[in-house]
Structure formats: C-alpha cells, structure tokens
C-alpha atoms as a PDB file:
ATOM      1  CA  UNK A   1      -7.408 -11.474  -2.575  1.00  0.00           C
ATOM      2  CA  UNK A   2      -6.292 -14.749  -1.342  1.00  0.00           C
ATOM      3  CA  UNK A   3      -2.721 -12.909  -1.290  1.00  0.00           C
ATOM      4  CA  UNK A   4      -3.267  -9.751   0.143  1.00  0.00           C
ATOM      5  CA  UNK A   5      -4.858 -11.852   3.038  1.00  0.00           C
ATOM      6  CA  UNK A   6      -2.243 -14.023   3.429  1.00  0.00           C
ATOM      7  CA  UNK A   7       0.295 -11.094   3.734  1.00  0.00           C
ATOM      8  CA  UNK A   8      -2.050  -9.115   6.524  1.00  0.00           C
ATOM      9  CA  UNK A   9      -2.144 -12.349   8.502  1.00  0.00           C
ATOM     10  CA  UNK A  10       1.764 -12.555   8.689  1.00  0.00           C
ATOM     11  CA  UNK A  11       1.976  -8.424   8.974  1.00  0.00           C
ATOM     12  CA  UNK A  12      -0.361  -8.891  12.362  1.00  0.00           C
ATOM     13  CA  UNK A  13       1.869 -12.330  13.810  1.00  0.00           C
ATOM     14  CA  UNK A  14       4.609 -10.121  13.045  1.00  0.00           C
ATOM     15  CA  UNK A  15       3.257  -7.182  15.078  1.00  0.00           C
ATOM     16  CA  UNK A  16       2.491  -9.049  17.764  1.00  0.00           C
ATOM     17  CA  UNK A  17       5.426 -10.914  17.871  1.00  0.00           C
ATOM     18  CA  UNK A  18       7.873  -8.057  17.891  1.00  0.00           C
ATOM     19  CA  UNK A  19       5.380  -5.785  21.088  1.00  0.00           C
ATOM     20  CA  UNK A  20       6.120  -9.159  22.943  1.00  0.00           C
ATOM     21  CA  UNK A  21       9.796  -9.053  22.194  1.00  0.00           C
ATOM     22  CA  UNK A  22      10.055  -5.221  22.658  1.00  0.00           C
ATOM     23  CA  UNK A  23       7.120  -3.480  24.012  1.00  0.00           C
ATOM     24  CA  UNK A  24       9.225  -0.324  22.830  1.00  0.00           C
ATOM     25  CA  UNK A  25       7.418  -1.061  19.416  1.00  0.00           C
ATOM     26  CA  UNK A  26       3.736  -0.122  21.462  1.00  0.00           C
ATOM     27  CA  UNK A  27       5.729   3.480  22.611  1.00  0.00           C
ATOM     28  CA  UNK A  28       3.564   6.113  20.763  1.00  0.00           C
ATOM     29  CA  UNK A  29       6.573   7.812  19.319  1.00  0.00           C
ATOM     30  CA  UNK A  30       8.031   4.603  17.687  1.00  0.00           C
ATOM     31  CA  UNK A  31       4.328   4.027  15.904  1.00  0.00           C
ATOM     32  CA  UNK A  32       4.060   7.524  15.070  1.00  0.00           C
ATOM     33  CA  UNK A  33       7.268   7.507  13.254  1.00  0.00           C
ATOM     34  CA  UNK A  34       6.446   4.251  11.602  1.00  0.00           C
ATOM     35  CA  UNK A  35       3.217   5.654  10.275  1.00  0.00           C
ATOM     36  CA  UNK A  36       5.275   8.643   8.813  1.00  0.00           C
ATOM     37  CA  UNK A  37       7.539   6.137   6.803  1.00  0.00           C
ATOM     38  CA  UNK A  38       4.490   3.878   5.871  1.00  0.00           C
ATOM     39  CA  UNK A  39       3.392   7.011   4.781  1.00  0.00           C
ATOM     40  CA  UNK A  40       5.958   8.080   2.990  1.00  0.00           C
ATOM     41  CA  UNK A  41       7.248   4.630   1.357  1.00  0.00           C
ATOM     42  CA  UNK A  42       3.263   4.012   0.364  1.00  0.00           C
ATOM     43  CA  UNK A  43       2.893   7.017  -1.810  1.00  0.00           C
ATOM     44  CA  UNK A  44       5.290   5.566  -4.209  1.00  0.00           C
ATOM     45  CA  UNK A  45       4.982   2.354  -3.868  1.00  0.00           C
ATOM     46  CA  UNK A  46       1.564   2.689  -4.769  1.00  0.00           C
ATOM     47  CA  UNK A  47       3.146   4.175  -8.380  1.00  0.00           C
ATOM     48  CA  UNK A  48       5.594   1.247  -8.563  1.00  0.00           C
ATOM     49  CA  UNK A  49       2.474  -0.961  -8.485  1.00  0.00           C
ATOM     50  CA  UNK A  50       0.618   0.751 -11.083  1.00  0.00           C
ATOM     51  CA  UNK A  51       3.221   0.642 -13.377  1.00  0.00           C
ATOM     52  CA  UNK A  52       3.969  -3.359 -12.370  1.00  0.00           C
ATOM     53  CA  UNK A  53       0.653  -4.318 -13.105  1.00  0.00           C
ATOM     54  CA  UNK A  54       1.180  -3.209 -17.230  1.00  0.00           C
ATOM     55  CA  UNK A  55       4.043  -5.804 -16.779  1.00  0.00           C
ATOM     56  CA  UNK A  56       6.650  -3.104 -16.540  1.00  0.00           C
ATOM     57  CA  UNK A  57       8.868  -1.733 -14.184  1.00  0.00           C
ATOM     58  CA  UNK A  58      10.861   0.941 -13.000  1.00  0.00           C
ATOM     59  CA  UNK A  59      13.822   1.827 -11.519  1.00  0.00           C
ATOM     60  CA  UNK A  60      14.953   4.796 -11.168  1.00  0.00           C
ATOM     61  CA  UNK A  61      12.636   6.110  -8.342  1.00  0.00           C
ATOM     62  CA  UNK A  62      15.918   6.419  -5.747  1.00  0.00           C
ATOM     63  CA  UNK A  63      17.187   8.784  -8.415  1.00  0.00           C
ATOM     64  CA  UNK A  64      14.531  10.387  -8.672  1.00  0.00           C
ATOM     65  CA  UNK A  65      14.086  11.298  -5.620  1.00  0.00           C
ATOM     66  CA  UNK A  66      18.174  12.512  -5.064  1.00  0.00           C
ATOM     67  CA  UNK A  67      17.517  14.781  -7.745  1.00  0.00           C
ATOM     68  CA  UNK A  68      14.254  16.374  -6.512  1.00  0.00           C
ATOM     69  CA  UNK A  69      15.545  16.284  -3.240  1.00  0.00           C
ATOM     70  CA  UNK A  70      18.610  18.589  -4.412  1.00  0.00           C
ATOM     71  CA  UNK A  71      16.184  21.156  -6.716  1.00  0.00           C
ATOM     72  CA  UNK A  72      13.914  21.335  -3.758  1.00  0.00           C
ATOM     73  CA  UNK A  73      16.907  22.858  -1.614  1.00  0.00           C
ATOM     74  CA  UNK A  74      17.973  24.601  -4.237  1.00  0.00           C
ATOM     75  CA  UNK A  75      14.588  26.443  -5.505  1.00  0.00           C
ATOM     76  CA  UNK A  76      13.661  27.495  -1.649  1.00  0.00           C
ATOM     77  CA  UNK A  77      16.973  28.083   0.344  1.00  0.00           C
ATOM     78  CA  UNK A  78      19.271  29.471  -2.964  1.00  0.00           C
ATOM     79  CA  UNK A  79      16.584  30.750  -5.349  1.00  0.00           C
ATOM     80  CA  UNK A  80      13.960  31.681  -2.436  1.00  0.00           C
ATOM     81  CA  UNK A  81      11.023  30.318  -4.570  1.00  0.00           C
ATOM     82  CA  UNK A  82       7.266  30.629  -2.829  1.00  0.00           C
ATOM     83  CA  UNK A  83       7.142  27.280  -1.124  1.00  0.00           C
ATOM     84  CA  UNK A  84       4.264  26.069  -2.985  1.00  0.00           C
ATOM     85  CA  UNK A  85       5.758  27.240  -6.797  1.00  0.00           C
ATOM     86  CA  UNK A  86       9.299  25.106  -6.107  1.00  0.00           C
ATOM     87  CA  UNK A  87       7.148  22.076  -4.868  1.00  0.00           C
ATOM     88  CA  UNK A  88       4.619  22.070  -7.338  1.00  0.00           C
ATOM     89  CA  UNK A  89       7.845  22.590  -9.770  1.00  0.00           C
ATOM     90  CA  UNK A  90       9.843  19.783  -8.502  1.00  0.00           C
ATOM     91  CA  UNK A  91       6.325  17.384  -9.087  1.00  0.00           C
ATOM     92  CA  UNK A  92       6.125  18.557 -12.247  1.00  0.00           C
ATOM     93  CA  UNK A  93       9.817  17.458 -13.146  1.00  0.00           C
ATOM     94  CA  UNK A  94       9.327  14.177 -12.215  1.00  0.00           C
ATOM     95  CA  UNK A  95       5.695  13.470 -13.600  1.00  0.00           C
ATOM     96  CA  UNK A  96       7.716  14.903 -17.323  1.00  0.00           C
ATOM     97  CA  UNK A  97      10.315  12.069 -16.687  1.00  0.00           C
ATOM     98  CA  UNK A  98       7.213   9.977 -15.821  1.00  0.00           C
ATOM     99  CA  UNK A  99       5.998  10.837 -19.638  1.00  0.00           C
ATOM    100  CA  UNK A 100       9.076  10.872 -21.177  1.00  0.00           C
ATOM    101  CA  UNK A 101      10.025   6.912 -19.582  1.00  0.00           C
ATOM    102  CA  UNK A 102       6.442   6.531 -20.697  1.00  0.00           C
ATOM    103  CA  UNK A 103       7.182   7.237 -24.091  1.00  0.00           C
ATOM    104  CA  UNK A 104      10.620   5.728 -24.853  1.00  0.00           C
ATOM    105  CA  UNK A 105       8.738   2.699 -23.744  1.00  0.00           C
ATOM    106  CA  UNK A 106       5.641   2.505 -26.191  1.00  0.00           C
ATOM    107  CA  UNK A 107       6.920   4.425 -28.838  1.00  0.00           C
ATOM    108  CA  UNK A 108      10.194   3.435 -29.054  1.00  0.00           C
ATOM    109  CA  UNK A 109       9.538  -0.088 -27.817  1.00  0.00           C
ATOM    110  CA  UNK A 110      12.377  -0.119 -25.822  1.00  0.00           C
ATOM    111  CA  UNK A 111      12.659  -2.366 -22.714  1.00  0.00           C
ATOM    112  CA  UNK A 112      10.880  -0.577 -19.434  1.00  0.00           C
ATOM    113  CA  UNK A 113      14.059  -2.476 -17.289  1.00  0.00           C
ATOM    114  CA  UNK A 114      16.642  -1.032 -19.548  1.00  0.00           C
ATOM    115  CA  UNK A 115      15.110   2.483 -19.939  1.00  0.00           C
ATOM    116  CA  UNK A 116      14.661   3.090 -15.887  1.00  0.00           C
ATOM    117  CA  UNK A 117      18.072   1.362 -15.463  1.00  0.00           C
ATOM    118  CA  UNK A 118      19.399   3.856 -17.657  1.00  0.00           C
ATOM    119  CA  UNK A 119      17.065   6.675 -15.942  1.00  0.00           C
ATOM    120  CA  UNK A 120      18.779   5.842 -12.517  1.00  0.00           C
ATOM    121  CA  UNK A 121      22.470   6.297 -13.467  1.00  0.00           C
ATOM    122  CA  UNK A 122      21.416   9.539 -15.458  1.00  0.00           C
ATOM    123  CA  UNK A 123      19.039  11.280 -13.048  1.00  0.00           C
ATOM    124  CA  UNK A 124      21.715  10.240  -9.718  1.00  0.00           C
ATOM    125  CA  UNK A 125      24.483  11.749 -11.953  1.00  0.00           C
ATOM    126  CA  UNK A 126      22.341  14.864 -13.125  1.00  0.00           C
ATOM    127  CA  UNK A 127      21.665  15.116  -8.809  1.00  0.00           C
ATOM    128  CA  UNK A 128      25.683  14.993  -8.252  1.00  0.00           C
ATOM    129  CA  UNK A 129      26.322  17.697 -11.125  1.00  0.00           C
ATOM    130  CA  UNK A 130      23.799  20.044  -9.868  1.00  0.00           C
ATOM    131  CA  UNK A 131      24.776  20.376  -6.600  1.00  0.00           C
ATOM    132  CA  UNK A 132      28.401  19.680  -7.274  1.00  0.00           C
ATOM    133  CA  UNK A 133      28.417  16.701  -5.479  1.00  0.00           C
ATOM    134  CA  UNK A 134      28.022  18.287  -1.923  1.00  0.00           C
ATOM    135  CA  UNK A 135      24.844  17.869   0.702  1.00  0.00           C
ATOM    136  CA  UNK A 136      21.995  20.243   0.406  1.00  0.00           C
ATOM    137  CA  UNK A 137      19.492  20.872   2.953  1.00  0.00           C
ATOM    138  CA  UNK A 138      16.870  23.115   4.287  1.00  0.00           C
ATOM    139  CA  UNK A 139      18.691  24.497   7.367  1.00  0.00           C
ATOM    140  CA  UNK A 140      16.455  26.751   9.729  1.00  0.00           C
ATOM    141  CA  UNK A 141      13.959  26.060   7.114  1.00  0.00           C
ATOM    142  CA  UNK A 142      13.653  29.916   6.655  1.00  0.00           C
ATOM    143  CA  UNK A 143      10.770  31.515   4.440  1.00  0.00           C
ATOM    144  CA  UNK A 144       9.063  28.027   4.421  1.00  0.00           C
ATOM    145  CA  UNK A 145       8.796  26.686   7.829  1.00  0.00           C
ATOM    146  CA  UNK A 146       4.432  26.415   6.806  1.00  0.00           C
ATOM    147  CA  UNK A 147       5.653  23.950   4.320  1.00  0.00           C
ATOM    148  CA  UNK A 148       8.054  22.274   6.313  1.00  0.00           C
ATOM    149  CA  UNK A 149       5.982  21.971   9.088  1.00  0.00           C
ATOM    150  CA  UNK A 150       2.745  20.536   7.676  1.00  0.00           C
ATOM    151  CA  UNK A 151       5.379  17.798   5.739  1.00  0.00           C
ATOM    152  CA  UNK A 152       6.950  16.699   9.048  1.00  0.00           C
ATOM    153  CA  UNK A 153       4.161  17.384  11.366  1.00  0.00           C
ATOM    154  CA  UNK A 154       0.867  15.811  12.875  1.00  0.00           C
ATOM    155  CA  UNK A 155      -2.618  16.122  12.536  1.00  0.00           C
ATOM    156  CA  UNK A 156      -4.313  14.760  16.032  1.00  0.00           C
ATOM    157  CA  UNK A 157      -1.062  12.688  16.794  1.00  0.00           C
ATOM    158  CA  UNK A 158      -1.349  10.927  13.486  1.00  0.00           C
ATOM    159  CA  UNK A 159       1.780  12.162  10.783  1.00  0.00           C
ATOM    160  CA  UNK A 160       0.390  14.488   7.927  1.00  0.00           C
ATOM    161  CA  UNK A 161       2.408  11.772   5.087  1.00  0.00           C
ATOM    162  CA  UNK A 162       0.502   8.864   6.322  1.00  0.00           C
ATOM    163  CA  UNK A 163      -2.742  11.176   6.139  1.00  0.00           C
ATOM    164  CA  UNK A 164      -1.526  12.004   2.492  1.00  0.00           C
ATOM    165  CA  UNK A 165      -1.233   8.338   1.922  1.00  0.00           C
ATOM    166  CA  UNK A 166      -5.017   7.317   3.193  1.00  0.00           C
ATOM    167  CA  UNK A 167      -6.688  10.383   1.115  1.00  0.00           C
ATOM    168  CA  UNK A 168      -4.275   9.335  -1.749  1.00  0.00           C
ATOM    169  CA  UNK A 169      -4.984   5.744  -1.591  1.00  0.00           C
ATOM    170  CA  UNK A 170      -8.569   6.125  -1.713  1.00  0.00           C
ATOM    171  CA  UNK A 171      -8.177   7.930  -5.067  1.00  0.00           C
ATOM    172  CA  UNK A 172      -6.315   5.197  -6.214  1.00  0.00           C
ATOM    173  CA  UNK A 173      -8.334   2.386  -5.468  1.00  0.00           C
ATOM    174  CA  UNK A 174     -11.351   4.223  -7.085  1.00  0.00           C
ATOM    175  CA  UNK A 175      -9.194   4.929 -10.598  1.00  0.00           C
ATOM    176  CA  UNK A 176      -7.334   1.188  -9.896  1.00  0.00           C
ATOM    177  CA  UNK A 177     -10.702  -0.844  -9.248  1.00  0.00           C
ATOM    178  CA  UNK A 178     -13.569   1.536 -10.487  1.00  0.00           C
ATOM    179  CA  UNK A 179     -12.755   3.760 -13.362  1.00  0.00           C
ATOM    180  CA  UNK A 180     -12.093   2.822 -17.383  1.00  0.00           C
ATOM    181  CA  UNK A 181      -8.515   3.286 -17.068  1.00  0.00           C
ATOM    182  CA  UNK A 182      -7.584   0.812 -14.520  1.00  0.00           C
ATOM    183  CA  UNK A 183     -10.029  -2.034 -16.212  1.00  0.00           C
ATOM    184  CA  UNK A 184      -7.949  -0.862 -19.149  1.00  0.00           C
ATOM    185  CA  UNK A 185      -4.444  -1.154 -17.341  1.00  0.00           C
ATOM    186  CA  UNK A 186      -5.277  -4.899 -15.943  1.00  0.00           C
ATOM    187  CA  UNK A 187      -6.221  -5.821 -19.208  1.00  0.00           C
ATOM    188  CA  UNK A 188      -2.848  -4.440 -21.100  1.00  0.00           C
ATOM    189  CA  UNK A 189      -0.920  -6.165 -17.929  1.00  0.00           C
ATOM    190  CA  UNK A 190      -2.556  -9.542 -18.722  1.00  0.00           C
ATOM    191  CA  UNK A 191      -2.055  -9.394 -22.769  1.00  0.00           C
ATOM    192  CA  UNK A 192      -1.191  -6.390 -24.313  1.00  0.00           C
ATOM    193  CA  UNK A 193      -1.623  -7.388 -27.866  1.00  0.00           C
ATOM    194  CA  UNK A 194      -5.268  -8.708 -27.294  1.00  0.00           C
ATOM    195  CA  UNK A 195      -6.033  -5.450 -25.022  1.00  0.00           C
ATOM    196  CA  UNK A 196      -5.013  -3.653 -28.370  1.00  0.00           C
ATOM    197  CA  UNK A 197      -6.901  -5.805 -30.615  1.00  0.00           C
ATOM    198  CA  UNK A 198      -9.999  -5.453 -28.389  1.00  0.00           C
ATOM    199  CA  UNK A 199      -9.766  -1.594 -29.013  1.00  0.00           C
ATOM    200  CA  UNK A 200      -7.563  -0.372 -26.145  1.00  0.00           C
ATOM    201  CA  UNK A 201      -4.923   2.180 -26.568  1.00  0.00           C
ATOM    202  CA  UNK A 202      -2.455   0.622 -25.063  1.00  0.00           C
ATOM    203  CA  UNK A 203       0.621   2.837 -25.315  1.00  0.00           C
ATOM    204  CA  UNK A 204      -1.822   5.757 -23.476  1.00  0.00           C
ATOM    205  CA  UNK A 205      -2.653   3.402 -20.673  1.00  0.00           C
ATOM    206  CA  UNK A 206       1.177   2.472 -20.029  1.00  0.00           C
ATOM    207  CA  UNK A 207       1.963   5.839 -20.825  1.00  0.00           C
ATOM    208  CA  UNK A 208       0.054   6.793 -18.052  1.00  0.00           C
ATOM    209  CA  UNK A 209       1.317   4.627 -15.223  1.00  0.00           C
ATOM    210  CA  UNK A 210       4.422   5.856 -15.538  1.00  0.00           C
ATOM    211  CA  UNK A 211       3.320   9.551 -15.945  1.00  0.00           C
ATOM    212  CA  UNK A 212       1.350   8.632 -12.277  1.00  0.00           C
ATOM    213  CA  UNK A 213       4.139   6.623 -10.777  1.00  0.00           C
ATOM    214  CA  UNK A 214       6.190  10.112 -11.701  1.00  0.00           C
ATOM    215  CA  UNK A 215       3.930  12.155 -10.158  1.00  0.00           C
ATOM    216  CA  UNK A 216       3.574   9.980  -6.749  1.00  0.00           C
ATOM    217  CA  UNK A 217       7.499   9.524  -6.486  1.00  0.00           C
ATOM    218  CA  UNK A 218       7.313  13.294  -6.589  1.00  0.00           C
ATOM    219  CA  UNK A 219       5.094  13.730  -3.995  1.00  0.00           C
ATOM    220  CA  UNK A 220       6.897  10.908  -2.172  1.00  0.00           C
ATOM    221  CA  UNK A 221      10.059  12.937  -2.622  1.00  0.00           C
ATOM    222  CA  UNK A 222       8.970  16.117  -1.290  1.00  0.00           C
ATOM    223  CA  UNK A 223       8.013  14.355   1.809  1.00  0.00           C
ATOM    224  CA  UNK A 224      11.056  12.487   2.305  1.00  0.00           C
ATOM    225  CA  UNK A 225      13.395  15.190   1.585  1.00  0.00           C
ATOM    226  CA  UNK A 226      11.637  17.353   4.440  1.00  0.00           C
ATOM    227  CA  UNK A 227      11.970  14.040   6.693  1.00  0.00           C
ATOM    228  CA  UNK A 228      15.627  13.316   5.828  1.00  0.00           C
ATOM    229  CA  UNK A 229      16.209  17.599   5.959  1.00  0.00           C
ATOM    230  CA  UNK A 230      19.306  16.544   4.352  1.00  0.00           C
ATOM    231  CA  UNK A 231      19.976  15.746   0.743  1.00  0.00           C
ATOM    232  CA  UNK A 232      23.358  13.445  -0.082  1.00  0.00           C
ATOM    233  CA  UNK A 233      23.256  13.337  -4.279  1.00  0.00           C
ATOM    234  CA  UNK A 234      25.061  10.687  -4.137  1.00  0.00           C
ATOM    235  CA  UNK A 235      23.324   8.615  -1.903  1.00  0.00           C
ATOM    236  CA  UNK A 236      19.696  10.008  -0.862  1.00  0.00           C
ATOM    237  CA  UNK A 237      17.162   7.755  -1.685  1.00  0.00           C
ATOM    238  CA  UNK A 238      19.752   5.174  -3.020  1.00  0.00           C
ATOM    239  CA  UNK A 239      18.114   1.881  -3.895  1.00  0.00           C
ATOM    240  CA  UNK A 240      14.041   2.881  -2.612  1.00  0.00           C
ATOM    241  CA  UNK A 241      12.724   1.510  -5.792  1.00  0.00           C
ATOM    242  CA  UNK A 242      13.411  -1.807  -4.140  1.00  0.00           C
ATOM    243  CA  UNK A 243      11.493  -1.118  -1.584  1.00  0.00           C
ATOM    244  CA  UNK A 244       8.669   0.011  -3.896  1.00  0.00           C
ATOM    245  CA  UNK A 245       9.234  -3.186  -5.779  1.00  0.00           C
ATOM    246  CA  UNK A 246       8.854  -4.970  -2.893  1.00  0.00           C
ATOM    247  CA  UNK A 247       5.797  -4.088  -1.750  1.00  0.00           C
ATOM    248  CA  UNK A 248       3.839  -4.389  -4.767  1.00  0.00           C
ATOM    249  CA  UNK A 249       4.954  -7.818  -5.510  1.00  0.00           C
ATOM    250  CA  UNK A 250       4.478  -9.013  -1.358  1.00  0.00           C
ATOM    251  CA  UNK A 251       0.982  -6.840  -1.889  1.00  0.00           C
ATOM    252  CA  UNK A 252      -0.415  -9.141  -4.574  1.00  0.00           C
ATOM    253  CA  UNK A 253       1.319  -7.119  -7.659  1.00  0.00           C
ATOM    254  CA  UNK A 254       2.722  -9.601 -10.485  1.00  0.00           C
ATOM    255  CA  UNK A 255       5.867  -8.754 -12.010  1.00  0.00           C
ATOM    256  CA  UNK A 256       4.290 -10.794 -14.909  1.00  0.00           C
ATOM    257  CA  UNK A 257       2.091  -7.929 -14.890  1.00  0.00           C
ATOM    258  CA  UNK A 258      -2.215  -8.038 -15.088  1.00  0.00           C
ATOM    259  CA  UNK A 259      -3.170  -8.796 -11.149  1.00  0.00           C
ATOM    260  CA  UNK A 260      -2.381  -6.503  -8.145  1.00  0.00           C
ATOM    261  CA  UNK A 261      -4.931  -3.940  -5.428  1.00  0.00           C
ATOM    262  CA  UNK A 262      -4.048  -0.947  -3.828  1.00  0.00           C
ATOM    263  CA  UNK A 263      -4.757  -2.473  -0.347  1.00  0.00           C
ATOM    264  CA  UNK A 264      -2.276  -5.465  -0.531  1.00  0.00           C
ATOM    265  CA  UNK A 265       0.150  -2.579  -1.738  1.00  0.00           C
ATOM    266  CA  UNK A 266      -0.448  -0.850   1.064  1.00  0.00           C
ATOM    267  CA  UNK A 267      -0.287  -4.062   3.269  1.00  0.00           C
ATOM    268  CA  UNK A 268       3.005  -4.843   1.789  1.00  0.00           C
ATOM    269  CA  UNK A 269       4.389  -1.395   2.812  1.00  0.00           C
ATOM    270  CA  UNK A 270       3.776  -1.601   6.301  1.00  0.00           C
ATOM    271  CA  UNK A 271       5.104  -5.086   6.410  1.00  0.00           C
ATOM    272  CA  UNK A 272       8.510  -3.681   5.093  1.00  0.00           C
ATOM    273  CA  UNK A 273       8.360  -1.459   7.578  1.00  0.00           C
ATOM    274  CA  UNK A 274       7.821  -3.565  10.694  1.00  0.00           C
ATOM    275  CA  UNK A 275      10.469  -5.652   9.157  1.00  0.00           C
ATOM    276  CA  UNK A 276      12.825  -2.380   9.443  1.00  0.00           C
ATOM    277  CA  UNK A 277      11.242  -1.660  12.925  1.00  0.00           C
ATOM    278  CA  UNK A 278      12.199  -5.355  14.130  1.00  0.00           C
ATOM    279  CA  UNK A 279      15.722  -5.064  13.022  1.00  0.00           C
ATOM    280  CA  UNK A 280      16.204  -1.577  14.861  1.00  0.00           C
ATOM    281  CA  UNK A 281      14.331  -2.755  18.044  1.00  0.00           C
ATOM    282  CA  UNK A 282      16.024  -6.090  17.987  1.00  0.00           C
ATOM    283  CA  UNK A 283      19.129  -4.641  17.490  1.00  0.00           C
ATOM    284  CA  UNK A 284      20.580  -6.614  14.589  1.00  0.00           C
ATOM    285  CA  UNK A 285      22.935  -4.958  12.271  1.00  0.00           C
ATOM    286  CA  UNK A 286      21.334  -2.702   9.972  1.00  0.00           C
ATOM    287  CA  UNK A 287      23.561  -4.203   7.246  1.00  0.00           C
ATOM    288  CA  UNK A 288      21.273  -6.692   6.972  1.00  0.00           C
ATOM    289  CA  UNK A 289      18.564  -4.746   5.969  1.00  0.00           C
ATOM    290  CA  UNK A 290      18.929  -5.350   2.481  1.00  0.00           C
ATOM    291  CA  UNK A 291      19.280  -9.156   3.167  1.00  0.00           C
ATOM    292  CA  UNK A 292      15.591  -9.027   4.487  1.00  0.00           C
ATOM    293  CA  UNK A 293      14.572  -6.817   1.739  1.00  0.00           C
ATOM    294  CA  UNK A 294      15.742 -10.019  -0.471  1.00  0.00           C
ATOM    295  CA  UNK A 295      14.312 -12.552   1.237  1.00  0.00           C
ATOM    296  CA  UNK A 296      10.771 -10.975   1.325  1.00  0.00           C
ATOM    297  CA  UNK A 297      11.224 -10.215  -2.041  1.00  0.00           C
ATOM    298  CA  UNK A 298      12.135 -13.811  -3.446  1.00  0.00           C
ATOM    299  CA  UNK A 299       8.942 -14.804  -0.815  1.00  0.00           C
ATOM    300  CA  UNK A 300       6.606 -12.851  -2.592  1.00  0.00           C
ATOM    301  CA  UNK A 301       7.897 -14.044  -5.901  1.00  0.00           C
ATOM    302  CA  UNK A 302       7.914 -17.798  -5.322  1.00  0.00           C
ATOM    303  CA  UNK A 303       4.215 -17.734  -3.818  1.00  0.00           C
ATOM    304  CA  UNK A 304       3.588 -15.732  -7.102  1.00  0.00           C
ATOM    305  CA  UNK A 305       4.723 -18.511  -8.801  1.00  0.00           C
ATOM    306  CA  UNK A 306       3.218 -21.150  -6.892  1.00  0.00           C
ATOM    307  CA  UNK A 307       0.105 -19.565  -7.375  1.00  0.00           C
ATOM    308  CA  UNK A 308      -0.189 -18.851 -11.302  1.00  0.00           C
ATOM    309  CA  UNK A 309       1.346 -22.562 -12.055  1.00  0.00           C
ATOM    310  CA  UNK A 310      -2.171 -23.616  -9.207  1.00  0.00           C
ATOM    311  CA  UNK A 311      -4.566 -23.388 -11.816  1.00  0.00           C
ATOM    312  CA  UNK A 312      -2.389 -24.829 -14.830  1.00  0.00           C
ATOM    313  CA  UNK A 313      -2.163 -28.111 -13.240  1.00  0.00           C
ATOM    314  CA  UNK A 314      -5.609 -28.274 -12.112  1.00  0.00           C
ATOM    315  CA  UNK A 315      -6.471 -27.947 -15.853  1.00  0.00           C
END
C-alpha cells in the first residue's frame, strides 16, 4: 500500500504542476478526453496486472488489439453483423487466445515471455493478412451508430469507457482482494510450487489470468477501435502492452510476481496518462513518448527492488 500511495502522491504534484504550467489541462474537453483514455488504457491494464501478479507476462496485447480492431470492421461494415453478435464475437476471439496462451504456458511449460512474444508477431501478421495490409474503419458508422455512439459517447459529461472502467474495476477488486481465486493467484505469484503443494491448482489459476487479461484486452479493443475509427494492421495498437506493463508495475504490480491491487493499477494508468497529457500540452516532441514510458518504467522497477531487498537486510 505503501506503493500505491507513493505513486498517487506524485500523480497529484504532477497534476498540479502541469494546470499551473498550462491551465489548458483544467479545459473540460482536455479532462474529458483524458478520462476516455484512462478509461480505455485501464481496462487492460487491469488484465496485464492480473496476469503479472502469477509472475507472468504478456505481450501481445498491441496485436491483439490490430487484429480485433480489423474483424470488428470487417464483421459490421463488410459482413453487416448485428452490432452486438460481431462485438461479443471479436471478445470471444481474444478471451480463446487468452486460454490458448494460458495453456501453452502450464501445460506445455513453455516460457509466458516467449509464448506472447511469439503471440505478437503472429496475431499483427494474421491482422495484415486479413485485411490485406490496408486500413479498415467504420466510416459513417452505418447500421451501428447505437454501438458506436454509446463507445465514444458520454454519460452526464463523464466518457462511457471510463464508466466501463469504474463498474469493471469494482468487479475486479472484489475477485482480486475478496474471492478464492485471487487469494489463490497471489499465492501461485509468490511460490508456485508451494501454492501447488498446499492444494492449489495452479495451472487453472494462471490459466485463468490470461483467459481474463484476453477478455479485458477485448473489451479494451472494442473501445479503442471505435475511438481510433481507424484500424492500421500494421500499426494500430503497436506497442500498448507497454503501457499495460507499465502501469501495473508503477501501480504496485511485481514483475517477480505475488504483490499488486487494482487501485495502484488504476493509479498507475492515469499517471501514464498525465505524463502523455504533459508532453502534448508542453509541447515536447511526441517522439519522446516512449523515452518517458522507459523512464517510468525502470522507476517503478528500481523502487520494486529497493523495496523487496528492505526487509532482507533488516533480517
């Protein structure tokens, strides 16, 4: 907890120190659109966390969503699917490769790095074949503007994905910090083999972060996709996992796996994204967005490390 407060002590400095800079960031239509990313970026970050706290990882979320961003076009502007068949079909694709990473992971004891690593050259080049490498989009949003509207629009002034996020969240924190299955997953995050000897089925409890991070990168997707309203296979989505990643890990997640909350995930998030916000407002190049990304990154993991060698040398 000590982390999580840490991290919303430095999100609020950095709030306040950017509305001083740019009072642009107060402007209703800049914090509305930052609540839709949070929004967005939270839903599957809060996957990437589950899955982080087994000790795992994966990678290929930015595939992920480049593919479902191109069957999403495809089932409702080509095929003319009923809105809510092609998104609750494009979910269900991504909660199967949520299983099937799963799988290759317990069963096959295969490494979860080199299994997602694989999953994100496979899935962006599956994206590219299917829609022959060109963009695909939603255009007038014909047949489906319900759908399209209620991902992209507001509820009172606040965006629908950040609403998604809260009611999400809250589901999450009671199956993370209240339910059997999370006690389960901390436990197979802090010492698998133990958490096995002690009686837990510990291939079923990874199994299942990954089927759930699958299932929240699709719902992420869906979201995005309609925000974006255009879909580039070969670059849509490219690299979000870090993102993901990074939140998690600045949230309290260890990428030794075994410690982590949904609220510092969702604290990391919207430090990411007033990170973002400050390099747009301040104007300073955009190319080093990923050079922030970094640093935060190798922040979070050095105070991880600082903190689990603390109570080693106290011993």
């Amino acid at each position: 907890m000590r982390k999580e407060l840490g991290t919303f002590i430095l999100l609020v400095v950095l709030c306040i120190v950017l509305a001083i800079l740019n009072p642009v960031f107060l402007d209703a239509a800049n914090l509305q659109n930052l609540a839709r990313l949070i929004g967005i970026y939270g839903i599957f970050s809060i996957g990437l966390g589950l899955v982080i706290i087994t000790g795992g990882i994966d990678l290929s979320v930015g595939s992920v969503f480049a593919l479902l961003g191109v069957l999403l076009s495809i089932f409702l502007v080509e095929w003319q699917l009923p809105a809510v068949v092609a998104v609750c079909a494009v979910i269900a694709i991504t909660t199967i490769l949520g299983v099937f990473n799963g799988l290759l992971i317990t069963k096959l004891k295969m490494q979860p790095f080199i299994v997602t690593l694989c999953g994100l050259l496979f899935y962006r080049g599956l994206a590219r074949y299917v829609a022959d490498d060109e963009t695909k989009g939603f255009g007038a949003a014909a047949g489906f503007e319900t759908l399209q509207s209620m991902a992209t629009g507001s509820v009172g002034g606040v965006p629908t994905p950040f609403i998604i996020l809260i009611l999400i969240s809250i589901i999450a924190w009671i199956v993370l910090h209240r339910s059997i299955f999370g006690r389960y997953l901390f436990a197979v995050g802090r010492n698998e083999t133990a958490a096995r000897y002690s009686g837990i089925n510990s291939d079923s409890i990874i199994t299942g972060a990954y089927v759930l991070c699958g299932l929240l990168a699709g719902a992420a997707g869906v979201l995005l996709a309609f925000y974006t309203n255009s879909i580039s296979p070969s670059s849509h989505g490219n690299s979000y996992e870090l993102y993901g990643i990074a939140a998690a890990v600045l949230g309290g997640c260890s990428l030794r796996g075994g410690s982590g909350s949904i609220i510092g995930i969702l604290i990391g998030t919207a430090l990411l994204q007033v990170l973002q916000n400050l390099v747009n407002l301040l104007g300073i190049p955009s190319s080093l967005n990923f050079a922030v990304m970094g640093v935060v990154i190798l922040i979070g993991v050095i105070a991880d490390q600082i903190l689990q060698n603390r109570p080693a040398k106290a011993k």
